[in-house]
Protein backbone atom coordinates (compact mmCIF):
# COMPACT_ATOMS: atom_id res chain seq x y z
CA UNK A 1 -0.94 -8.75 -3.34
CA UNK A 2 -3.02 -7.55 -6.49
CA UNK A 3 -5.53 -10.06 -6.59
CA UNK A 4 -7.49 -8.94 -9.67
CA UNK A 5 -4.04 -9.00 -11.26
CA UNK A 6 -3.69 -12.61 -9.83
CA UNK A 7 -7.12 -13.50 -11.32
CA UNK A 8 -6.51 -12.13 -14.42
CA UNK A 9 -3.19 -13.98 -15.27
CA UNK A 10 -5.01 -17.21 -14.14
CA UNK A 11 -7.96 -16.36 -16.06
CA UNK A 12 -5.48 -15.86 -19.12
CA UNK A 13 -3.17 -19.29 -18.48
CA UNK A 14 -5.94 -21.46 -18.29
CA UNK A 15 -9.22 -19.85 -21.12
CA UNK A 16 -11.12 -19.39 -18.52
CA UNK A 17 -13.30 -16.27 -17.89
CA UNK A 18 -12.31 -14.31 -14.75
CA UNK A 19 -15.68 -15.16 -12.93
CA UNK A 20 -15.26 -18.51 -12.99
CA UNK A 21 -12.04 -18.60 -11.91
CA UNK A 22 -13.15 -16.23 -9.15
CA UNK A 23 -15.70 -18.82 -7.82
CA UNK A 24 -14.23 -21.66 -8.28
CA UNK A 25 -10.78 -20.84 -5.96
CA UNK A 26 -12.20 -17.57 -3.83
CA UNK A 27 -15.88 -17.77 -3.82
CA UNK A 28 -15.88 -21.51 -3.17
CA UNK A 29 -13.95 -21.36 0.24
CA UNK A 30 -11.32 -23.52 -1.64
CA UNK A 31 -8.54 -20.68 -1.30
CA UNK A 32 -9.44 -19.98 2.50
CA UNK A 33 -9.44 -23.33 4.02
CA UNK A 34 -5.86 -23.58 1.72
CA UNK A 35 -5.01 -20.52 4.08
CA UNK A 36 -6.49 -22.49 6.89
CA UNK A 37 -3.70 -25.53 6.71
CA UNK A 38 -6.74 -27.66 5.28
CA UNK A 39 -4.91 -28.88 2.78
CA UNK A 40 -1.20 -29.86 1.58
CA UNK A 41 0.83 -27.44 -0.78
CA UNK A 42 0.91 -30.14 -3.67
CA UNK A 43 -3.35 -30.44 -2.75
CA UNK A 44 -3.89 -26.46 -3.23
CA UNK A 45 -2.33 -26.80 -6.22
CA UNK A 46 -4.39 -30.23 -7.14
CA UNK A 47 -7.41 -28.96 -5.52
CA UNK A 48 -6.90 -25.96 -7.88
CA UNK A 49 -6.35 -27.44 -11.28
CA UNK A 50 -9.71 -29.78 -10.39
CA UNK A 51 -11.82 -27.09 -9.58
CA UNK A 52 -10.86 -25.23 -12.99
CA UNK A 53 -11.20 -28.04 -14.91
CA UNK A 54 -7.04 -27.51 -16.07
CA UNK A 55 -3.91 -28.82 -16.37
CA UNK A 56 -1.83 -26.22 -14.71
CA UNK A 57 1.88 -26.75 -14.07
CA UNK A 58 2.64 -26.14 -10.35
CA UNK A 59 5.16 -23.69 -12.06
CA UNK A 60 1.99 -21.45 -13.77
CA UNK A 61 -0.03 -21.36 -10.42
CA UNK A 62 2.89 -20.17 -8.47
CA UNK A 63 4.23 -17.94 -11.05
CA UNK A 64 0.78 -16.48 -11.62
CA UNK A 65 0.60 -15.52 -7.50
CA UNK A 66 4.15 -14.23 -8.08
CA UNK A 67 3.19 -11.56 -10.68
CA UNK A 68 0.77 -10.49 -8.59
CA UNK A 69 2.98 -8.92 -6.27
CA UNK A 70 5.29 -5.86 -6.12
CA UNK A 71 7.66 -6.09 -3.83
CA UNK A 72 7.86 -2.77 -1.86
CA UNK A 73 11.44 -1.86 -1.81
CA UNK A 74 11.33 0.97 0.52
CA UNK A 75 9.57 -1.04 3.32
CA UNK A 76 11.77 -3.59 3.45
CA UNK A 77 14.47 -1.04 3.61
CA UNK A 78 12.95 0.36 6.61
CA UNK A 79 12.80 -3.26 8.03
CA UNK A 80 16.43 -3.89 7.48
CA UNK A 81 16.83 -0.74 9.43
CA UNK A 82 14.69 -1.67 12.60
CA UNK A 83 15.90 -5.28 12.48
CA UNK A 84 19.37 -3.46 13.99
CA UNK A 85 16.56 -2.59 16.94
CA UNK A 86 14.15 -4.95 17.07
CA UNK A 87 13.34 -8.66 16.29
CA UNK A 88 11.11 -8.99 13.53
CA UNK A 89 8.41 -11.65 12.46
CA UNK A 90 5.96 -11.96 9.52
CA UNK A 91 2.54 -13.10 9.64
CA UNK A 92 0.82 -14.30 6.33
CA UNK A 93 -2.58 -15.60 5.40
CA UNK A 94 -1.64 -17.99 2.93
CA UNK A 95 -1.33 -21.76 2.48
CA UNK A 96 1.66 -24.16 2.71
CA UNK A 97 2.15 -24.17 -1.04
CA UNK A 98 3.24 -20.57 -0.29
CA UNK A 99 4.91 -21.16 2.28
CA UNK A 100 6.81 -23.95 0.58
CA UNK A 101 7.50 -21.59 -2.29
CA UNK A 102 8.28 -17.98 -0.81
CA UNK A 103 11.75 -18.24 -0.06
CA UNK A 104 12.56 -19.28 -3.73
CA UNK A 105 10.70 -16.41 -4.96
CA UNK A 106 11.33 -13.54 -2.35
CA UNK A 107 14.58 -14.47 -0.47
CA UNK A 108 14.22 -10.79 0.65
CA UNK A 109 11.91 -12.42 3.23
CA UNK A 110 14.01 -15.17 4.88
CA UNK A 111 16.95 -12.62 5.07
CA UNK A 112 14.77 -9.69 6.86
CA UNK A 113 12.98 -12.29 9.02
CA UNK A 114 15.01 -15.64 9.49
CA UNK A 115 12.83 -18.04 11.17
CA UNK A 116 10.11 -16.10 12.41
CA UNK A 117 7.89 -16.22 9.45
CA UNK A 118 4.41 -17.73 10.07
CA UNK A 119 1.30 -18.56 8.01
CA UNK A 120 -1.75 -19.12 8.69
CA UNK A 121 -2.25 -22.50 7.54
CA UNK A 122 0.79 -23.30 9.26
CA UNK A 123 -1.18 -22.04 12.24
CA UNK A 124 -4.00 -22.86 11.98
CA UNK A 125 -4.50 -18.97 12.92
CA UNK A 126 -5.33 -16.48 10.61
CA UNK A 127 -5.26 -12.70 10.46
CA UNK A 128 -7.55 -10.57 11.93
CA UNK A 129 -8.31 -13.49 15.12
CA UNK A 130 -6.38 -12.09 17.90
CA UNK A 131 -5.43 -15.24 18.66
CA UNK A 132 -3.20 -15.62 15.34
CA UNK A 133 -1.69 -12.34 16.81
CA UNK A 134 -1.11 -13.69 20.18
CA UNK A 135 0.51 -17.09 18.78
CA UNK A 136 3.19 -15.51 16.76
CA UNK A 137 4.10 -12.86 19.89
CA UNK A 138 4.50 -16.28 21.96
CA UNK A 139 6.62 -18.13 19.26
CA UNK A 140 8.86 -15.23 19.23
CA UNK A 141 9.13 -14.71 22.86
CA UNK A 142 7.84 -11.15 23.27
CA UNK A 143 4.67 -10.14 25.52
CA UNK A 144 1.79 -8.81 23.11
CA UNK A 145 1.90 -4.96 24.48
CA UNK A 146 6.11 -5.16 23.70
CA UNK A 147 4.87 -5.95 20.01
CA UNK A 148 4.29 -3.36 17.00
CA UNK A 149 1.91 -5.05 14.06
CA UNK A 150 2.22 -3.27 10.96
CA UNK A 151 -0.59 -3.74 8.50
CA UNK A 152 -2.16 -2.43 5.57
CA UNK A 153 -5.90 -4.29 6.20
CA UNK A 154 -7.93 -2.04 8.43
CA UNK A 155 -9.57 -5.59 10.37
CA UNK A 156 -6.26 -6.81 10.84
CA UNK A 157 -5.12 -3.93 12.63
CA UNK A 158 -8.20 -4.20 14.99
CA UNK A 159 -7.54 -7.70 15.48
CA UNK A 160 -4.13 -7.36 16.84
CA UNK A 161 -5.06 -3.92 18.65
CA UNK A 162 -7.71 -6.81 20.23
CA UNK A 163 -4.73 -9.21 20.90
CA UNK A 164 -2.71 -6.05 23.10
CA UNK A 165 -0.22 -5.32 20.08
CA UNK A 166 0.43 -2.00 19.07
CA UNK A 167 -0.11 -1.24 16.07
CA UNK A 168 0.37 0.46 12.64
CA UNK A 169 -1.76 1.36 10.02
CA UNK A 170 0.10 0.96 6.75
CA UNK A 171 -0.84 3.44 4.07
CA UNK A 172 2.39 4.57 2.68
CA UNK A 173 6.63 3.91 3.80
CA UNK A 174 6.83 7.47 4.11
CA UNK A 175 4.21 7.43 7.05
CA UNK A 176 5.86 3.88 8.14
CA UNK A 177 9.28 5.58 8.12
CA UNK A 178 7.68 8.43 10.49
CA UNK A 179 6.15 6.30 12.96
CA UNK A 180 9.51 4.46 13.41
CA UNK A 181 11.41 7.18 14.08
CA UNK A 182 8.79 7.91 16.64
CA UNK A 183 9.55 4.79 18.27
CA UNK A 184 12.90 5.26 17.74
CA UNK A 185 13.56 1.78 15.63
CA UNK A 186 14.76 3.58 12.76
């Protein structure tokens, strides 16, 4: 997720300069306790539009989250391959408007991970508490240590190292791709 790129395509829909966008949904707490579960999908999106002052279309405040990501092709090729090997879950700090909306947007995701596809505010866990770690391991039915968490956020991957997951430090699929070969899941 770019979120400058996020910022700036919310900053352009609705006038308002970038910094005030930036505190009144980041700096504000408003997008964390979102992440949290605190609040609904349609109140993120309410919550949102009141703290900017705006009439945004549910449409525009999704949309502008989906432009800020790039899908990385290559990864989720490698996933498709160790999903022959392995089960596979997703972890995601992000709220149930998100959540609500992902599958519509990316239905990469539901077909790579089915039903094992967890957010944090679905939770009521988030990324890097080990305990977020240790929640999804359980919902999935595998013992932490039997787990592999690949990340790109340096504090995540000390919170599930924390939790007894192995880990992997994502920098780039080439690197990915090598370290599951290692393991022998691709």
């Amino acid at each position: 997720l770019d979120r400058l790129r996020r910022l700036a395509t919310l900053a352009s829909l609705t006038g308002l300069p970038p910094e005030r966008v930036d505190a009144a949904i980041w700096r504000s707490g408003f997008d964390d306790e979102c992440d949290r579960g605190l609040h609904s999908a349609d109140e993120c999106h309410r919550g949102a539009c009141a703290r900017l002052g705006v009439a945004l279309s549910m449409e525009a405040w999704v949309g502008a989250r989906v432009t800020a990501m790039t899908p990385a092709h290559a990864v989720w090729e490698l996933a498709a391959q160790a999903k022959r090997r392995a089960a596979l879950a997703l972890l995601s700090n992000n709220n149930q408007l998100f959540r609500r909306e992902l599958p519509r947007h990316f239905p990469q995701i539901t077909d790579l991970f089915g039903e094992h596809v967890y957010f944090s505010a679905q939770l009521g866990l988030s990324k890097p508490d080990p305990a977020a770690f240790r929640e999804v391991t359980r919902r999935v039915g595998h013992l932490p240590e039997e787990t592999l968490l690949i990340d790109d956020g340096a504090d995540y991957v000390q919170g599930a190292r924390a939790a007894g997951l192995q880990t992997h430090h994502f920098t780039t699929a080439r690197a990915l791709e090598a370290d599951l070969r290692a393991r022998g899941l691709v």
